[in-house]
N, C-alpha and C. Protein backbone atom coordinates (compact mmCIF):
# COMPACT_ATOMS: atom_id res chain seq x y z
N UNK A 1 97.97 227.43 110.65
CA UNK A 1 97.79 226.99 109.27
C UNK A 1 96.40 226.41 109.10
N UNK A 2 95.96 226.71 107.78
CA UNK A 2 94.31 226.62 107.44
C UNK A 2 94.43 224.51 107.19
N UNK A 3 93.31 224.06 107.77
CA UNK A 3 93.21 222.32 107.84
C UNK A 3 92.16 222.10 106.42
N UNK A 4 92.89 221.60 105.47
CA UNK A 4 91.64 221.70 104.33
C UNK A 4 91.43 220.40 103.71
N UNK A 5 89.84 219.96 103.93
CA UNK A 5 89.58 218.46 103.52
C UNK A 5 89.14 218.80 102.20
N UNK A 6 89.57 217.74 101.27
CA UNK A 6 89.14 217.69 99.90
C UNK A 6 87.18 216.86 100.16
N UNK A 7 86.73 217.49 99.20
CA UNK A 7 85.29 217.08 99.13
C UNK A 7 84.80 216.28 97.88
N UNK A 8 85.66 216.92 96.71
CA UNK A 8 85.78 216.25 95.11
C UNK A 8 86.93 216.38 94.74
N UNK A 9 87.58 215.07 94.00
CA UNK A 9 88.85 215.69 93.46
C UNK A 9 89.23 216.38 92.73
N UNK A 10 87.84 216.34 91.72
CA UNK A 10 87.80 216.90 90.68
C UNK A 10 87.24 218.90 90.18
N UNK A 11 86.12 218.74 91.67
CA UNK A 11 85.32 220.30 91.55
C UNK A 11 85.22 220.76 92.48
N UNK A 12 85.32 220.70 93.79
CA UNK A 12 85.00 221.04 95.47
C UNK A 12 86.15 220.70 96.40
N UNK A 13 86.05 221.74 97.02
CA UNK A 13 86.45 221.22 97.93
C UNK A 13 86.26 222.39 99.33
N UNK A 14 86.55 221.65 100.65
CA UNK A 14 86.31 222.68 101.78
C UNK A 14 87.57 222.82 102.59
N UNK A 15 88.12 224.05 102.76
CA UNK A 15 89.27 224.42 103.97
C UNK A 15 88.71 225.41 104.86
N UNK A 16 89.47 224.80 106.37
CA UNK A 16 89.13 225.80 107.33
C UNK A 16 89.76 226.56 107.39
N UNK A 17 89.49 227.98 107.71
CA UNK A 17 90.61 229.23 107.62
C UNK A 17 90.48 230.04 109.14
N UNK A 18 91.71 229.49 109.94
CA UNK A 18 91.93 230.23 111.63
C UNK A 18 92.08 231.48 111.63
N UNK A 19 90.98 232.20 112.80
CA UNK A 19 91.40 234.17 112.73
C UNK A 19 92.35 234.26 114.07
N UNK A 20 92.58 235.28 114.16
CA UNK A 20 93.59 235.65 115.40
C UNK A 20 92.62 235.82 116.12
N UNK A 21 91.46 236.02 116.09
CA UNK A 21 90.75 235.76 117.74
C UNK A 21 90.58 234.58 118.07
N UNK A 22 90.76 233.50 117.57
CA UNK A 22 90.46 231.93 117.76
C UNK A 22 89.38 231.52 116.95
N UNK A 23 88.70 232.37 116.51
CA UNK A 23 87.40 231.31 115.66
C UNK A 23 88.18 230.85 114.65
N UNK A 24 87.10 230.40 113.82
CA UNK A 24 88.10 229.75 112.29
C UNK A 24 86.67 229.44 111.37
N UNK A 25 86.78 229.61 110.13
CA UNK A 25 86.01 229.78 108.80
C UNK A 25 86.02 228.93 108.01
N UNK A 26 84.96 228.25 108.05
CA UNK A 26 84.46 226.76 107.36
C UNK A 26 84.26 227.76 105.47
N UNK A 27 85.37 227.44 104.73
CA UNK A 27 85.10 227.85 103.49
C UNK A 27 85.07 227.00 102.13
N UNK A 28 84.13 226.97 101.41
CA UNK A 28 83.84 226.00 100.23
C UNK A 28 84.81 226.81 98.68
N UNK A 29 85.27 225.94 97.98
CA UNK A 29 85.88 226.28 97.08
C UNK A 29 85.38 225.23 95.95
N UNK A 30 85.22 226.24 94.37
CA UNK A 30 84.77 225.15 93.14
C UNK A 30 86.10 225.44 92.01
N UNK A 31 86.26 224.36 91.73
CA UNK A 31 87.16 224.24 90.87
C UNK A 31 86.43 224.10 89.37
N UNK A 32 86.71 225.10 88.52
CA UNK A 32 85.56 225.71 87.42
C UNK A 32 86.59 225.28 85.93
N UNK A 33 86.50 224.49 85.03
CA UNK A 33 87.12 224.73 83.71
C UNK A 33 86.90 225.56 83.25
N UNK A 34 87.63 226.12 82.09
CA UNK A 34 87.31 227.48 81.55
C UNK A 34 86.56 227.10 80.19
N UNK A 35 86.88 225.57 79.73
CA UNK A 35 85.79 225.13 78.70
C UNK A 35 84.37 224.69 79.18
N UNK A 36 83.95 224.80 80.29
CA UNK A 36 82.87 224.89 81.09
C UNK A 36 81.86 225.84 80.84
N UNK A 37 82.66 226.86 80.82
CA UNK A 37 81.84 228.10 81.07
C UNK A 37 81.11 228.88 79.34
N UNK A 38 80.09 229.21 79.87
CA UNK A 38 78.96 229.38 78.40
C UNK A 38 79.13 230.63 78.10
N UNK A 39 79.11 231.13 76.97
CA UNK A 39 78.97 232.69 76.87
C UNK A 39 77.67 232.42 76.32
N UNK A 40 76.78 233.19 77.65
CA UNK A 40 75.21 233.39 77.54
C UNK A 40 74.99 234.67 76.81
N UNK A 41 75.43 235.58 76.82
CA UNK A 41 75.51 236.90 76.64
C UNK A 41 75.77 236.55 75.12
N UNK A 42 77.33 235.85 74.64
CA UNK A 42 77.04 235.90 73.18
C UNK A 42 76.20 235.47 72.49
N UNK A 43 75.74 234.03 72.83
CA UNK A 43 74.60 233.43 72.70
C UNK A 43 73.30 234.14 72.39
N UNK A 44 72.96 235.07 73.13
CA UNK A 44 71.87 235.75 73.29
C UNK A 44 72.15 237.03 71.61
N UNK A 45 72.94 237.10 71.63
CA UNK A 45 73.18 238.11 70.72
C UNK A 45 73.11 237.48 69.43
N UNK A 46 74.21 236.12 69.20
CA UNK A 46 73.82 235.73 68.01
C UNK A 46 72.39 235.52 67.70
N UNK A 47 71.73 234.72 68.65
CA UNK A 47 70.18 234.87 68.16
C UNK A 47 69.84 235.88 67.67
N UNK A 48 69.61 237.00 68.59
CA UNK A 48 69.27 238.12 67.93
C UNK A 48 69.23 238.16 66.21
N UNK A 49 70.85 238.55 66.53
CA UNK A 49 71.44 238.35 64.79
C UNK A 49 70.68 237.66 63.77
N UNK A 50 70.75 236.72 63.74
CA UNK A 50 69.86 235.87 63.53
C UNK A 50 68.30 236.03 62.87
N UNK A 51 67.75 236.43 63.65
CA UNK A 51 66.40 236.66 63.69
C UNK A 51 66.38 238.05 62.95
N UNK A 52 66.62 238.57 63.23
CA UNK A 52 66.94 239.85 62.36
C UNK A 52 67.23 239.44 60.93
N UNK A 53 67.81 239.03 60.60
CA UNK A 53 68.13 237.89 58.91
C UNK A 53 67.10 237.48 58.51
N UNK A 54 66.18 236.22 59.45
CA UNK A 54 65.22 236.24 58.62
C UNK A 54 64.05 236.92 59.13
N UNK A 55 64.27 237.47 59.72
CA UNK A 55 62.75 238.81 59.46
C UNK A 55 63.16 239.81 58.54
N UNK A 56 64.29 239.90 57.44
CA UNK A 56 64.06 240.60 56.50
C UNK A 56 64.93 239.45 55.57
N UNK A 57 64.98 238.48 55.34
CA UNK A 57 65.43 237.39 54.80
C UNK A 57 64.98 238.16 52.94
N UNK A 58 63.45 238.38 53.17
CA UNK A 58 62.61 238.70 51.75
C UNK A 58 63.73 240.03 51.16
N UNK A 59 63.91 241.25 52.35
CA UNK A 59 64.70 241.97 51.57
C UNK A 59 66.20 242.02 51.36
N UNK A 60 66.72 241.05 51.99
CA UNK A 60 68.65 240.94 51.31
C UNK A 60 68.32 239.97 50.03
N UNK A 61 67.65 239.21 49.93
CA UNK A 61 67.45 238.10 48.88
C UNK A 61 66.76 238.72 47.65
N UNK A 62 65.62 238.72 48.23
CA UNK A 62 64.69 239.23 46.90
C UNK A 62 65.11 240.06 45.53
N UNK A 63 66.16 241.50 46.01
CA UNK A 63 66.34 241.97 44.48
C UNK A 63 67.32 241.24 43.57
N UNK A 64 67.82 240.39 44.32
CA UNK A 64 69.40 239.69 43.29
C UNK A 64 67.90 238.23 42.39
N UNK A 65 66.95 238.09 43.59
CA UNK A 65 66.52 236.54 42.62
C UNK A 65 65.51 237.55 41.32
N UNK A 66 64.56 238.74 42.13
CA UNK A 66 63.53 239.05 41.23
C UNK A 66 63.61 239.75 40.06
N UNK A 67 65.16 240.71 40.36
CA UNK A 67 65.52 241.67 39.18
C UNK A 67 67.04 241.51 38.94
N UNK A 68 68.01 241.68 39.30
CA UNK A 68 69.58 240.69 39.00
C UNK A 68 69.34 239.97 38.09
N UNK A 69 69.20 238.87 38.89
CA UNK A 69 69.36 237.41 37.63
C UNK A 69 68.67 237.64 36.69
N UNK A 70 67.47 238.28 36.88
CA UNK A 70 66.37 237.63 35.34
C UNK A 70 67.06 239.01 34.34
N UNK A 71 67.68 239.94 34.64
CA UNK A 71 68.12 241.00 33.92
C UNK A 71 69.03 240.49 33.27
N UNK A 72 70.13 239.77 34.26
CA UNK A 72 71.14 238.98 33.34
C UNK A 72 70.83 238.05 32.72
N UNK A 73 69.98 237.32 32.96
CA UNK A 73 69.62 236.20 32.09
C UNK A 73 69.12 236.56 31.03
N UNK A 74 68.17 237.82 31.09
CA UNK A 74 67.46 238.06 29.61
C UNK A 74 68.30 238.74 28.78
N UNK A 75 69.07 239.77 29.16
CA UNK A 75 70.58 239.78 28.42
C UNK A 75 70.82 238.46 27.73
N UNK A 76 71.01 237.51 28.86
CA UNK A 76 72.02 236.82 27.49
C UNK A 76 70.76 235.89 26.82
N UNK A 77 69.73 235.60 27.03
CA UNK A 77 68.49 235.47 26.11
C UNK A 77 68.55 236.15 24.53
N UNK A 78 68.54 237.40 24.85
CA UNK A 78 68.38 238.28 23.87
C UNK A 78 69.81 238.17 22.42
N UNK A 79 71.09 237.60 23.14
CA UNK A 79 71.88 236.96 22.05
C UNK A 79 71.81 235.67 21.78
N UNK A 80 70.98 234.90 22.59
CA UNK A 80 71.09 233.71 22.14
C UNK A 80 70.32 233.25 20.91
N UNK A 81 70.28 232.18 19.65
CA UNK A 81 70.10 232.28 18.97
C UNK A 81 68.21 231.00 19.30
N UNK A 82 68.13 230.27 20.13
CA UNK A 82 66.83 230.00 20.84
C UNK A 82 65.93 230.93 21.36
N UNK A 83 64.87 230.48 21.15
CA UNK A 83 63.40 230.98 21.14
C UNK A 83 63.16 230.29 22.97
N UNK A 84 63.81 229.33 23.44
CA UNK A 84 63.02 229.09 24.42
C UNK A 84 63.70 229.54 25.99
N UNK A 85 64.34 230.20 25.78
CA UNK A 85 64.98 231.62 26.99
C UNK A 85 64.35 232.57 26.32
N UNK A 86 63.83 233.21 25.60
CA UNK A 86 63.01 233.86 25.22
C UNK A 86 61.76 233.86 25.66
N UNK A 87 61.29 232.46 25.79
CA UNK A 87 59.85 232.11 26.30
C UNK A 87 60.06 232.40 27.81
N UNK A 88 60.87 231.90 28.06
CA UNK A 88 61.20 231.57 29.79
C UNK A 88 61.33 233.06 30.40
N UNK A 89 62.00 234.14 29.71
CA UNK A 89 62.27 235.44 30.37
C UNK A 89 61.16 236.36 29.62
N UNK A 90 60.32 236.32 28.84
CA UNK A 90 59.48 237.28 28.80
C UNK A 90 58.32 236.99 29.45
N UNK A 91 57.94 235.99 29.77
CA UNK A 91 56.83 235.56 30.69
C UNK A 91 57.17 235.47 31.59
N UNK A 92 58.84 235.66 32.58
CA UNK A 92 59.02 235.98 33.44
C UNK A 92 58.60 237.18 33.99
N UNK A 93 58.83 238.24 32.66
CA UNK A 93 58.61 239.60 33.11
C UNK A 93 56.96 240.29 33.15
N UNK A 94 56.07 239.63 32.61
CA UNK A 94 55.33 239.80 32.24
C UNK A 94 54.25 239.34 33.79
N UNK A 95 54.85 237.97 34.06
CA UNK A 95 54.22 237.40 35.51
C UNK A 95 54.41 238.13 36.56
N UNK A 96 55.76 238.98 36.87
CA UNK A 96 56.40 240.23 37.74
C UNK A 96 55.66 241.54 37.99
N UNK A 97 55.33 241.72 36.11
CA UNK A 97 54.87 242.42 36.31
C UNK A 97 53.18 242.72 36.67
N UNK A 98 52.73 241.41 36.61
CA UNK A 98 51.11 241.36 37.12
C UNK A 98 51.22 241.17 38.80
N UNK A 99 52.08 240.34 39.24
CA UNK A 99 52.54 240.43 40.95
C UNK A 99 52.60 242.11 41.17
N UNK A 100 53.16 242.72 40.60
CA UNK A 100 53.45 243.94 41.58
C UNK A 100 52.57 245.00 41.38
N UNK A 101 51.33 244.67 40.53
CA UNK A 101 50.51 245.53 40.22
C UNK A 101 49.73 244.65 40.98
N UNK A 102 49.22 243.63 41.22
CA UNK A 102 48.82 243.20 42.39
C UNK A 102 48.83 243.68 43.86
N UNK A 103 50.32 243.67 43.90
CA UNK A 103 50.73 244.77 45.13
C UNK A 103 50.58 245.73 45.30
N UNK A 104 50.64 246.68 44.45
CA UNK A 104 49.94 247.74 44.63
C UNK A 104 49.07 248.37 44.91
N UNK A 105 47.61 247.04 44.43
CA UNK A 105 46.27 247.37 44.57
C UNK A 105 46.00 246.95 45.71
N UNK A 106 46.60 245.98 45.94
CA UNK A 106 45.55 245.44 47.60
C UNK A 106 46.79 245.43 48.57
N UNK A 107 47.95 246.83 48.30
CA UNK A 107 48.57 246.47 49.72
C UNK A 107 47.96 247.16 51.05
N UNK A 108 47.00 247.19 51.34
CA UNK A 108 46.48 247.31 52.44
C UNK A 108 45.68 246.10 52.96
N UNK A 109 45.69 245.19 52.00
CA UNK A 109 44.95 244.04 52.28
C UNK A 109 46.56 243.01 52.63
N UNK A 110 47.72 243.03 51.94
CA UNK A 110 48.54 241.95 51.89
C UNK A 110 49.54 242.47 53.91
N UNK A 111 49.19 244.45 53.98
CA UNK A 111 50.19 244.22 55.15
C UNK A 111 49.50 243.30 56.26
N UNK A 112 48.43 242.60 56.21
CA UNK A 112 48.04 241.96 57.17
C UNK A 112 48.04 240.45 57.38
N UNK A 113 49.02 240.45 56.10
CA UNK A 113 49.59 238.78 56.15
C UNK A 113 50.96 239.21 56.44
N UNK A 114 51.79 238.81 57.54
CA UNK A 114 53.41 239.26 56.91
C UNK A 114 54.03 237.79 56.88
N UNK A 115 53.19 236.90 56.52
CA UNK A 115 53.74 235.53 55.79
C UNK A 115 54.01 236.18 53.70
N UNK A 116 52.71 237.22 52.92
CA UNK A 116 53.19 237.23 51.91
C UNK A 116 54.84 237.74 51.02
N UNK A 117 55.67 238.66 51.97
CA UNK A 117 56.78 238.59 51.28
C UNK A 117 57.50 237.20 51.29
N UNK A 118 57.38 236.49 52.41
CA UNK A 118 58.27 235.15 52.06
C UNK A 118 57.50 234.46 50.67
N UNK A 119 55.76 234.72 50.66
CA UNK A 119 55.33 233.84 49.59
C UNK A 119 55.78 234.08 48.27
N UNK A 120 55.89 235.43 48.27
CA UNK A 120 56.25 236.18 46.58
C UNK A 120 57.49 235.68 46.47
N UNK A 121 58.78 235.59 47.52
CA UNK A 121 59.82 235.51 47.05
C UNK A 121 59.83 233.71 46.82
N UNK A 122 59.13 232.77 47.38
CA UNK A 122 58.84 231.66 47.11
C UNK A 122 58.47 231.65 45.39
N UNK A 123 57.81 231.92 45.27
CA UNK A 123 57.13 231.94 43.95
C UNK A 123 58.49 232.25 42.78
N UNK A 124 58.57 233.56 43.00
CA UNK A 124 60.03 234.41 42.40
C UNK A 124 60.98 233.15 41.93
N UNK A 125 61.18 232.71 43.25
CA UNK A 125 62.42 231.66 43.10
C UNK A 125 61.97 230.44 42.42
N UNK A 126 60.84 230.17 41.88
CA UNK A 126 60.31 228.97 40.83
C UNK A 126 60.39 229.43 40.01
N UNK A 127 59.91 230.52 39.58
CA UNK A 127 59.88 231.02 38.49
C UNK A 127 61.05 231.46 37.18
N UNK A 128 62.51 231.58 38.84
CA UNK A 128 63.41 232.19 37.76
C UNK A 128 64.22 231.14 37.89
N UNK A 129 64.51 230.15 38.73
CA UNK A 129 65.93 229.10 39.19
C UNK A 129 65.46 228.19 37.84
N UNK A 130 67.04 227.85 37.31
CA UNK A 130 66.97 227.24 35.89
C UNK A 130 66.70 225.51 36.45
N UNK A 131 66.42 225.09 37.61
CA UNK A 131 66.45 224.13 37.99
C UNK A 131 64.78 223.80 38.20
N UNK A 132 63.55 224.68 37.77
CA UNK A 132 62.63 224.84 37.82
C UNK A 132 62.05 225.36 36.29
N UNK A 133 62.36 226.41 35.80
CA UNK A 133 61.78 227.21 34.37
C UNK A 133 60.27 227.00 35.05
N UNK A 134 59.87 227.90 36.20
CA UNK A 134 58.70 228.46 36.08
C UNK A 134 57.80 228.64 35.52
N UNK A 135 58.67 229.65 34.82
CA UNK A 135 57.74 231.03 33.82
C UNK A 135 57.56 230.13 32.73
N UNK A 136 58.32 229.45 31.98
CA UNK A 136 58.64 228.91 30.52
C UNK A 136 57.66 227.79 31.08
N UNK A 137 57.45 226.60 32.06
CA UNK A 137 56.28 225.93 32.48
C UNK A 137 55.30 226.03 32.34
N UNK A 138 54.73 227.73 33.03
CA UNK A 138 53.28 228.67 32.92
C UNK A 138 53.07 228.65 31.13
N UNK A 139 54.36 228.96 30.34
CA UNK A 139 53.99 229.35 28.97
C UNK A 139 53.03 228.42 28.29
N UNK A 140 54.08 227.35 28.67
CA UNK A 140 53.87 225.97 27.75
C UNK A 140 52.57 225.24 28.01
N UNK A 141 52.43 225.10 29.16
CA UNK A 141 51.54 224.53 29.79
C UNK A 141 49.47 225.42 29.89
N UNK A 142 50.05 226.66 30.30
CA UNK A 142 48.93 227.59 30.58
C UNK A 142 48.18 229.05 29.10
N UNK A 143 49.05 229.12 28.76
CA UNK A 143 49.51 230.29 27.66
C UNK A 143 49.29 229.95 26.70
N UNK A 144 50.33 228.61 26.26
CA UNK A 144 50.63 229.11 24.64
C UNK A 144 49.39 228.26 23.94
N UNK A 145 48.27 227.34 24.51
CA UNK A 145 47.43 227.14 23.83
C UNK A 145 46.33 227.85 23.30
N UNK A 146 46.43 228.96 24.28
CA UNK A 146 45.52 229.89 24.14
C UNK A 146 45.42 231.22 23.41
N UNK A 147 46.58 231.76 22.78
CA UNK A 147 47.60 232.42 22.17
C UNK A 147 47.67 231.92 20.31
N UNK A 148 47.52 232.52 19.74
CA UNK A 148 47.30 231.89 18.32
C UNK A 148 48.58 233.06 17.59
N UNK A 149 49.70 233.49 18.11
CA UNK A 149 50.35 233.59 17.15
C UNK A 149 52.09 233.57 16.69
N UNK A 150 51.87 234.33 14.91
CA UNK A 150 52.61 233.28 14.52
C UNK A 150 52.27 232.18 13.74
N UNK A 151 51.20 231.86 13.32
CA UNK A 151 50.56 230.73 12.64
C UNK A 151 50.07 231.49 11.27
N UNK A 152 50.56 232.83 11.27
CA UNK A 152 50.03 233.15 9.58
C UNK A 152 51.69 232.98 9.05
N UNK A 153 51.22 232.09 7.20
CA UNK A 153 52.18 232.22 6.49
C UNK A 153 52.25 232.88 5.05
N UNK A 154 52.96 233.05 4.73
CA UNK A 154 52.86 233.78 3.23
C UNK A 154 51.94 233.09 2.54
N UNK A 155 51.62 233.76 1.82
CA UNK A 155 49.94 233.33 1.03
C UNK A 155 50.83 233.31 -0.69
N UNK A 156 52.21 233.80 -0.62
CA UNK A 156 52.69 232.93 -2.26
C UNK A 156 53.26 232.06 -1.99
N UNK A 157 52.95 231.13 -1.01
CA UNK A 157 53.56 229.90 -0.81
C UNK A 157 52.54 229.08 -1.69
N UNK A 158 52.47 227.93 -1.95
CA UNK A 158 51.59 227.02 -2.77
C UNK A 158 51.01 226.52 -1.45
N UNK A 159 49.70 226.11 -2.08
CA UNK A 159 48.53 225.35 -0.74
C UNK A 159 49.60 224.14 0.55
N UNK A 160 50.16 223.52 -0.41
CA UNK A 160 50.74 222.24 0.56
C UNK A 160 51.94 222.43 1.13
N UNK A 161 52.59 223.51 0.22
CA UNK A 161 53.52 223.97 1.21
C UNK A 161 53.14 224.80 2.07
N UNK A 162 51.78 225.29 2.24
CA UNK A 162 51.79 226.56 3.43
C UNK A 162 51.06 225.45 4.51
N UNK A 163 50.62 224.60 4.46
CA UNK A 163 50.08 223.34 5.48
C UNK A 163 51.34 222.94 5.94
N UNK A 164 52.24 222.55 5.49
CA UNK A 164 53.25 222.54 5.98
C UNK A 164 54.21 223.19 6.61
N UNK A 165 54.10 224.23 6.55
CA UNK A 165 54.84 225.68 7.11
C UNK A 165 54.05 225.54 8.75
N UNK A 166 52.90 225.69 8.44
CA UNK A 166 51.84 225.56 9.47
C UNK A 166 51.86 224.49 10.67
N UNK A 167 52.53 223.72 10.67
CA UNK A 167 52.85 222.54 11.30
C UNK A 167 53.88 222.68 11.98
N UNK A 168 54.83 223.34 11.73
CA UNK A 168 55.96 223.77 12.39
C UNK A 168 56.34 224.36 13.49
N UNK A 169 57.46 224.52 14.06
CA UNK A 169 57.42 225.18 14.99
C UNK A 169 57.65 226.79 14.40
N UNK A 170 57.29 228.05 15.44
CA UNK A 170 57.98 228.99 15.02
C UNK A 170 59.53 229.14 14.31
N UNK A 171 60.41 228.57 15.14
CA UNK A 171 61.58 228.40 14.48
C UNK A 171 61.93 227.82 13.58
N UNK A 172 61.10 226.42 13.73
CA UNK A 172 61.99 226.08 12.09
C UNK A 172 60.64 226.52 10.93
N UNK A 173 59.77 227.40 11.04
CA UNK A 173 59.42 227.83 9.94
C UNK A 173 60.12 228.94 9.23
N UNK A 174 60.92 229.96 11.02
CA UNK A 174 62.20 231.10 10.28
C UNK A 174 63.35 230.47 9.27
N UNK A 175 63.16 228.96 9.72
CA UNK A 175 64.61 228.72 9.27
C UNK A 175 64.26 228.36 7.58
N UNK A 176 62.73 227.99 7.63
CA UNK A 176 62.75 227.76 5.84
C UNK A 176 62.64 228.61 5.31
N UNK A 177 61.82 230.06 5.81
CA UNK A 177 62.30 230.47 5.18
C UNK A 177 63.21 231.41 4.24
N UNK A 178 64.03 231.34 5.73
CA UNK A 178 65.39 232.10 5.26
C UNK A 178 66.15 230.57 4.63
N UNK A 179 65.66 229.77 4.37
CA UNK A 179 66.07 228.88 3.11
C UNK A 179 65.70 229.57 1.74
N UNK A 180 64.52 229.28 1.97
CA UNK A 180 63.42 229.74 0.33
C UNK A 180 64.60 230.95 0.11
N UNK A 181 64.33 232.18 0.83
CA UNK A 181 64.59 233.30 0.59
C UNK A 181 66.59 232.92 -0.04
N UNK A 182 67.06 232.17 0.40
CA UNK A 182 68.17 232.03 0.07
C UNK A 182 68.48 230.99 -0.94
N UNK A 183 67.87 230.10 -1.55
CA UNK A 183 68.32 229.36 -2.49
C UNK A 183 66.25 228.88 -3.64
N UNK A 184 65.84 229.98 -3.19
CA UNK A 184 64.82 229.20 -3.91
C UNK A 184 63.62 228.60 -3.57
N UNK A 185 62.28 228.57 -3.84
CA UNK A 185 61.28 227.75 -3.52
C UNK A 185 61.58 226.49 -4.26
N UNK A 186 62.01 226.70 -5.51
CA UNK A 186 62.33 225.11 -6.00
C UNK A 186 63.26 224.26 -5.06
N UNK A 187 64.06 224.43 -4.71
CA UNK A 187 65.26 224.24 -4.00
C UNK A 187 64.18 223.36 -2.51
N UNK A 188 63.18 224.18 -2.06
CA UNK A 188 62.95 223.55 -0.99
C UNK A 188 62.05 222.62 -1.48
N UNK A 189 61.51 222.72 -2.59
CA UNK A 189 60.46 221.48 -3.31
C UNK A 189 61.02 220.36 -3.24
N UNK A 190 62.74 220.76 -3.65
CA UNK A 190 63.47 219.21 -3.73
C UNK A 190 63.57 218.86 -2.55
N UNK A 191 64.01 219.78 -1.33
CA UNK A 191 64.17 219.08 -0.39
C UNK A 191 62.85 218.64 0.31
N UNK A 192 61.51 218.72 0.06
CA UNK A 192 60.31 218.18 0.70
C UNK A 192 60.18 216.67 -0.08
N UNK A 193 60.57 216.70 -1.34
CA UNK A 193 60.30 215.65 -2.26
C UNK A 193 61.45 214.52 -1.95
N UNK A 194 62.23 214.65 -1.30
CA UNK A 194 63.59 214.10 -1.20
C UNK A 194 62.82 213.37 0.60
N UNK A 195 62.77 214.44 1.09
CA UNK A 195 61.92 213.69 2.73
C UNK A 195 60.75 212.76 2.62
N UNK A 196 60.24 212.92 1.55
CA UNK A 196 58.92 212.16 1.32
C UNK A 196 59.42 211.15 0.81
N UNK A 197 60.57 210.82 -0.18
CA UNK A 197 60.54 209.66 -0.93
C UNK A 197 61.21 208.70 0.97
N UNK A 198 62.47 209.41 1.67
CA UNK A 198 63.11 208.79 2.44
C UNK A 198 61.58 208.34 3.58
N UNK A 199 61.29 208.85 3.56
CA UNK A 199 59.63 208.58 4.65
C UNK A 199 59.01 207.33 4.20
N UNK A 200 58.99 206.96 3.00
CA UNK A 200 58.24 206.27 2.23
C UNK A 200 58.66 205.10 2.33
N UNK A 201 60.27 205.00 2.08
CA UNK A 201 61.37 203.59 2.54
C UNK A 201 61.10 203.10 3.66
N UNK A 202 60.81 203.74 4.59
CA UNK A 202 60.65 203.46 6.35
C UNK A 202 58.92 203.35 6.65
């Protein structure tokens, strides 16, 4: 019978094992958990995986942020009864469309960055996430001072009412005057004369 001294209680240990010619075999034994043991191999693969994702990160992402959403969004732009999803999605499209004519011209100059698809889709994603308004930012800020229209008004308006028209925003100048057009230029005389007297109290 084999004489076997424990070495660890927990991971080792050594027994001697007797042959029929008389020698005998000094043998080491490890006691292994099975939550021990690593899967290197899967490991190695998920990375992979992985890396593969974002080295094309730009193309699973990119068409849902650059053309998806802003398609749906300008859809529902286009029923909404505001001017400023209007602002926000046509200068979306308009900024898109100077990027990719960009691209076009110097992509022999951009394949030698392959940091610029992450940058475009960086950009993309300011431009369209409603938690940003980009594009509608660029308008307001860069654009619309420079841009003069929209500021002509009907010339049978009277002098002080067309200074006043003029002051307005686009929208609420539609809205007077699909007033006028609906109840009257007198009608809006009263109501300018009626704001002026309440202006006057205060």
């Amino acid at each position: 019978m084999g004489c076997r001294q424990r070495m660890s209680k927990r991971k080792s240990f050594v027994s001697l094992v007797p042959h029929t010619n008389g020698t005998a075999v000094l043998q080491c034994h490890y006691q292994v958990k099975i939550s021990d043991l690593r899967p290197v191999q899967n490991h190695t693969d998920n990375m992979g995986v992985i890396k593969v994702i974002a080295g094309h990160l730009d193309a699973l992402i990119g068409p849902g942020v650059m053309l998806l959403y802003p398609l749906y969004a300008s859809i529902r732009a286009i029923e909404s009864p505001s001017s400023l999803d209007d602002q926000q999605w046509l200068t979306y499209w308009v900024l898109y469309s100077l990027i990719t004519l960009f691209e076009l011209s110097t992509w022999k100059v951009l394949q030698w960055f392959p940091l610029w698809p992450y940058m475009k889709l960086v950009v993309c994603l300011w431009l369209v996430l409603p938690t940003f308004n980009g594009a509608a930012y660029i308008y307001e800020n860069y654009v619309r001072k420079y841009v003069q229209i929209g500021t002509f008004v009907n010339t049978s308006y009277p002098e002080e009412q067309r200074r006043v028209l003029q002051m307005m925003s686009l929208d609420a100048r539609k809205s007077v005057e699909r007033y006028i057009e609906k109840h009257g230029l007198d009608a809006f005389e009263r109501v300018v004369k009626a704001a002026e007297k309440e202006a006057k109290k205060h």
